[in-house]
Protein backbone atom coordinates (compact mmCIF):
# COMPACT_ATOMS: atom_id res chain seq x y z
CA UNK A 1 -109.42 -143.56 17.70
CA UNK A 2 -110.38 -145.57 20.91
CA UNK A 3 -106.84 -146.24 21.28
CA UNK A 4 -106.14 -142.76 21.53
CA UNK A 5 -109.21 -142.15 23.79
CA UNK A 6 -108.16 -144.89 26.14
CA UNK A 7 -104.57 -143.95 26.15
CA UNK A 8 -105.46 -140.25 26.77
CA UNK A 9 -108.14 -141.35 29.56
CA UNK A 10 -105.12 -143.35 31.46
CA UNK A 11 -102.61 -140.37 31.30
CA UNK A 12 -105.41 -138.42 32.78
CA UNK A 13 -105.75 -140.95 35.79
CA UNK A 14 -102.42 -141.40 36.28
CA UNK A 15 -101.89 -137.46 36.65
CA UNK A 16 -104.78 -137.60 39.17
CA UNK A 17 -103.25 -140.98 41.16
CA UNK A 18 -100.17 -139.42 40.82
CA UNK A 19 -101.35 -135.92 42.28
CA UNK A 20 -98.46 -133.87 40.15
CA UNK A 21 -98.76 -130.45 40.18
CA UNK A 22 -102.97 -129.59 40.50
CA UNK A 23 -104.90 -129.40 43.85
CA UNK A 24 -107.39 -132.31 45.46
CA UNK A 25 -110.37 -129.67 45.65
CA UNK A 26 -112.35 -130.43 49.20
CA UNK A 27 -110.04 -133.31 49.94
CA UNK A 28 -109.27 -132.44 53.84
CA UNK A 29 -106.29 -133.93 55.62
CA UNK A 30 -107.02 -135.19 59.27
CA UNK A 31 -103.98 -138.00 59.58
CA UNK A 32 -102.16 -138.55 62.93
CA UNK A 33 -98.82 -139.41 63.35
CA UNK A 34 -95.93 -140.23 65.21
CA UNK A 35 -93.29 -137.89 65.79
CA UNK A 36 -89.41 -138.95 65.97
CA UNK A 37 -89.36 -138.41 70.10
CA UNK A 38 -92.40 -141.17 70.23
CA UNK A 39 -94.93 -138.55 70.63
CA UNK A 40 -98.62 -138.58 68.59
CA UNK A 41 -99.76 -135.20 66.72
CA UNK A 42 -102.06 -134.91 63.72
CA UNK A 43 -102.33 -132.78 61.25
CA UNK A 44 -105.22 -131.30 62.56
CA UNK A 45 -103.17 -129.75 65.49
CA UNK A 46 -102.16 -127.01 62.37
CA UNK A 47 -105.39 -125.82 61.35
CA UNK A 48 -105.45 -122.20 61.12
CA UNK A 49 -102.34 -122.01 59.89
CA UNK A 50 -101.39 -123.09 56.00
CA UNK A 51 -99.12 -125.81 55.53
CA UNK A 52 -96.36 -127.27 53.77
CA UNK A 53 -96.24 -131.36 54.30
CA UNK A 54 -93.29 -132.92 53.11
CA UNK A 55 -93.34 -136.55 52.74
CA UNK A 56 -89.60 -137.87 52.33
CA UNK A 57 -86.57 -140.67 52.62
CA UNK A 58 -83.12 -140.35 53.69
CA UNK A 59 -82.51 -142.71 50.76
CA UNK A 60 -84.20 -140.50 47.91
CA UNK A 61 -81.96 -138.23 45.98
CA UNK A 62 -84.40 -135.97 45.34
CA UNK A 63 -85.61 -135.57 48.67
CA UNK A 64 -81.66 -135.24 49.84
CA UNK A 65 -82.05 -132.21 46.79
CA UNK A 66 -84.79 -130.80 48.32
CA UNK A 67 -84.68 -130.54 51.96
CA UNK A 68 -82.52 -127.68 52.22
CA UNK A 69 -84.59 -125.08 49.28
CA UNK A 70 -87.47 -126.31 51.94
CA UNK A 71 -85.63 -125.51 54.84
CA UNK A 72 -84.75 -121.76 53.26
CA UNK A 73 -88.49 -121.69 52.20
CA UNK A 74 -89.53 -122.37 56.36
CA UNK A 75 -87.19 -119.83 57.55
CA UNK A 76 -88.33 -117.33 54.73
CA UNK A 77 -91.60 -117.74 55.77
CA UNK A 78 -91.51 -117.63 59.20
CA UNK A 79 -94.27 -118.16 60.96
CA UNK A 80 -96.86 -117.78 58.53
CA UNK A 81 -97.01 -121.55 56.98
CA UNK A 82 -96.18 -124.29 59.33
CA UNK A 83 -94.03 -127.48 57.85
CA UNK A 84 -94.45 -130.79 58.68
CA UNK A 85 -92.21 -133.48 57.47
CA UNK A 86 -93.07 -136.94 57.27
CA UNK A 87 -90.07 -139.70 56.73
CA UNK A 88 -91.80 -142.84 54.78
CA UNK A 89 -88.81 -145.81 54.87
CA UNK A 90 -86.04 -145.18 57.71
CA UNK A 91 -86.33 -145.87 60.74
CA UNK A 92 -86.47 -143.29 63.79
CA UNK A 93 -82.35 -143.63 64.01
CA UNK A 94 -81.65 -142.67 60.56
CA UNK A 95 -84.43 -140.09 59.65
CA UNK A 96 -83.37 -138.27 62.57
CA UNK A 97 -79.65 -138.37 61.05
CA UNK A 98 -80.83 -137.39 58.22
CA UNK A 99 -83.20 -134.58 59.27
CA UNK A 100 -79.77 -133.35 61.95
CA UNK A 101 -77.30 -133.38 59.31
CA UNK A 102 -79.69 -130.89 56.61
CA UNK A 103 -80.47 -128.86 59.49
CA UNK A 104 -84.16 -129.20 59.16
CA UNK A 105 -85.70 -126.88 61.61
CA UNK A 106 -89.41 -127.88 61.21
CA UNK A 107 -91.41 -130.34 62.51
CA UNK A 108 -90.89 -134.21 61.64
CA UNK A 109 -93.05 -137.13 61.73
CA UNK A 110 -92.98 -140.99 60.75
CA UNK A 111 -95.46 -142.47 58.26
CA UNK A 112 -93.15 -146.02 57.97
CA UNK A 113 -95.68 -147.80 55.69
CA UNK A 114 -96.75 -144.64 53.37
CA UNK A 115 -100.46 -144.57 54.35
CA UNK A 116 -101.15 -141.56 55.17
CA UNK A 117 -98.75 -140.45 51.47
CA UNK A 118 -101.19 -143.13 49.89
CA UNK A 119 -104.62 -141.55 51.45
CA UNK A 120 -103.48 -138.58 49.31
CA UNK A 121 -102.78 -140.44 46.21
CA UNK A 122 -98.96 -140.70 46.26
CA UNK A 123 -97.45 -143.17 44.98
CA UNK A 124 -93.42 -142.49 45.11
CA UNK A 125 -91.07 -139.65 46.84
CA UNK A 126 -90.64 -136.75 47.87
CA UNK A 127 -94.28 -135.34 47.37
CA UNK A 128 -95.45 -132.11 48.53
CA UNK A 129 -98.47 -131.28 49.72
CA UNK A 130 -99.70 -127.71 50.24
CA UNK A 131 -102.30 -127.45 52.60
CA UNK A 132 -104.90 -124.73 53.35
CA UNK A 133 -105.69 -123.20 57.06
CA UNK A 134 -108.54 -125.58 57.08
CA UNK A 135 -106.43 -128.99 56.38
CA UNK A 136 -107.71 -128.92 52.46
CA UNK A 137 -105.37 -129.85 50.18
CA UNK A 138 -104.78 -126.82 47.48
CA UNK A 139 -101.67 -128.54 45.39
CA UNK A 140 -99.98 -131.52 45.13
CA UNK A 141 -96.66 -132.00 43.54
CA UNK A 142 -94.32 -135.29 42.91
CA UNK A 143 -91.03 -135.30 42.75
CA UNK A 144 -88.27 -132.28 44.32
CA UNK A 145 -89.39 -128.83 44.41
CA UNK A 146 -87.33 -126.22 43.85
CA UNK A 147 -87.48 -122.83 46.02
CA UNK A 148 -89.21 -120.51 42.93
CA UNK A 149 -91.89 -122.97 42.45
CA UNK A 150 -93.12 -123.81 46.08
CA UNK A 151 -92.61 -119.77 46.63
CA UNK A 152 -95.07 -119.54 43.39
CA UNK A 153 -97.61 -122.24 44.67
CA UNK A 154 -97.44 -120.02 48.77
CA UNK A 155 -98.11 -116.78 46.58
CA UNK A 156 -100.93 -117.65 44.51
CA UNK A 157 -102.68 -119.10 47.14
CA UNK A 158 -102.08 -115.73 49.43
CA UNK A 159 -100.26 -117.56 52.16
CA UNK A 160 -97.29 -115.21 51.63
CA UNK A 161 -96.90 -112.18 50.14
């Protein structure tokens, strides 16, 4: 019975490490960042607007899966939820090749040694993170989203209609 305890107490952790799926209640995202022309933003400069941060590698299949449903979510959208995507492994050259040959029309940042993914308890790619107009995080989700479910997560948190 401990087993089972201990075992169910470590898939617990690992779903809250792992951030799939639930929100980080009060958790409030303040990171800065460098953008692909050399620039510095944070993700402050979005408050009162919701947004979609995208943390992604030219080298991930799933991200290469995703990019475009998130790019048809952006222009869906409009301007009601910013998008911010954040490339984790390439370097400036080859996210921008990357970002060019999708057609990615929102904004794109660098975070080359993951720590602003870790600071939000990711641990591999693409994660998603949905953010409120106040910078809290209201879900989390690992791995490639597809259009229906990041439309789902937008709705039930009002952001679009």
């Amino acid at each position: 019975m401990q087993r089972v305890v201990a075992v169910s107490i470590a898939c617990a952790l690992l779903v809250v490490l792992v951030g799939c799926g639930g929100g980080s209640g009060d958790k409030t995202v303040d990171a800065s960042f460098t953008r692909f022309d050399g620039s510095r933003a944070s993700v402050r400069d979005y408050r009162g607007k919701p947004v979609v941060m995208n943390f992604f590698s030219s080298t991930c299949v799933p991200c290469q899966t995703e990019m475009p449903a998130l790019e048809h979510i952006h222009r869906t959208a409009g301007d009601k939820v910013a998008f911010l995507g954040l490339d984790v492994q390439d370097t400036v050259e080859s996210g921008k090749a990357f970002v060019e040959s999708v057609g990615v029309t929102w904004d794109m940042g660098r975070d080359p040694d993951a720590s602003i993914l870790q600071s939000l308890g990711g641990t591999a790619l693409p994660t998603t993170v949905l953010l409120d107009a106040n910078g809290r995080i209201v879900y989390q989700h690992l791995g490639a989203l597809q259009v229906p479910d990041l439309e789902r997560q937008l709705r039930q948190h009002g952001f679009i209609t």
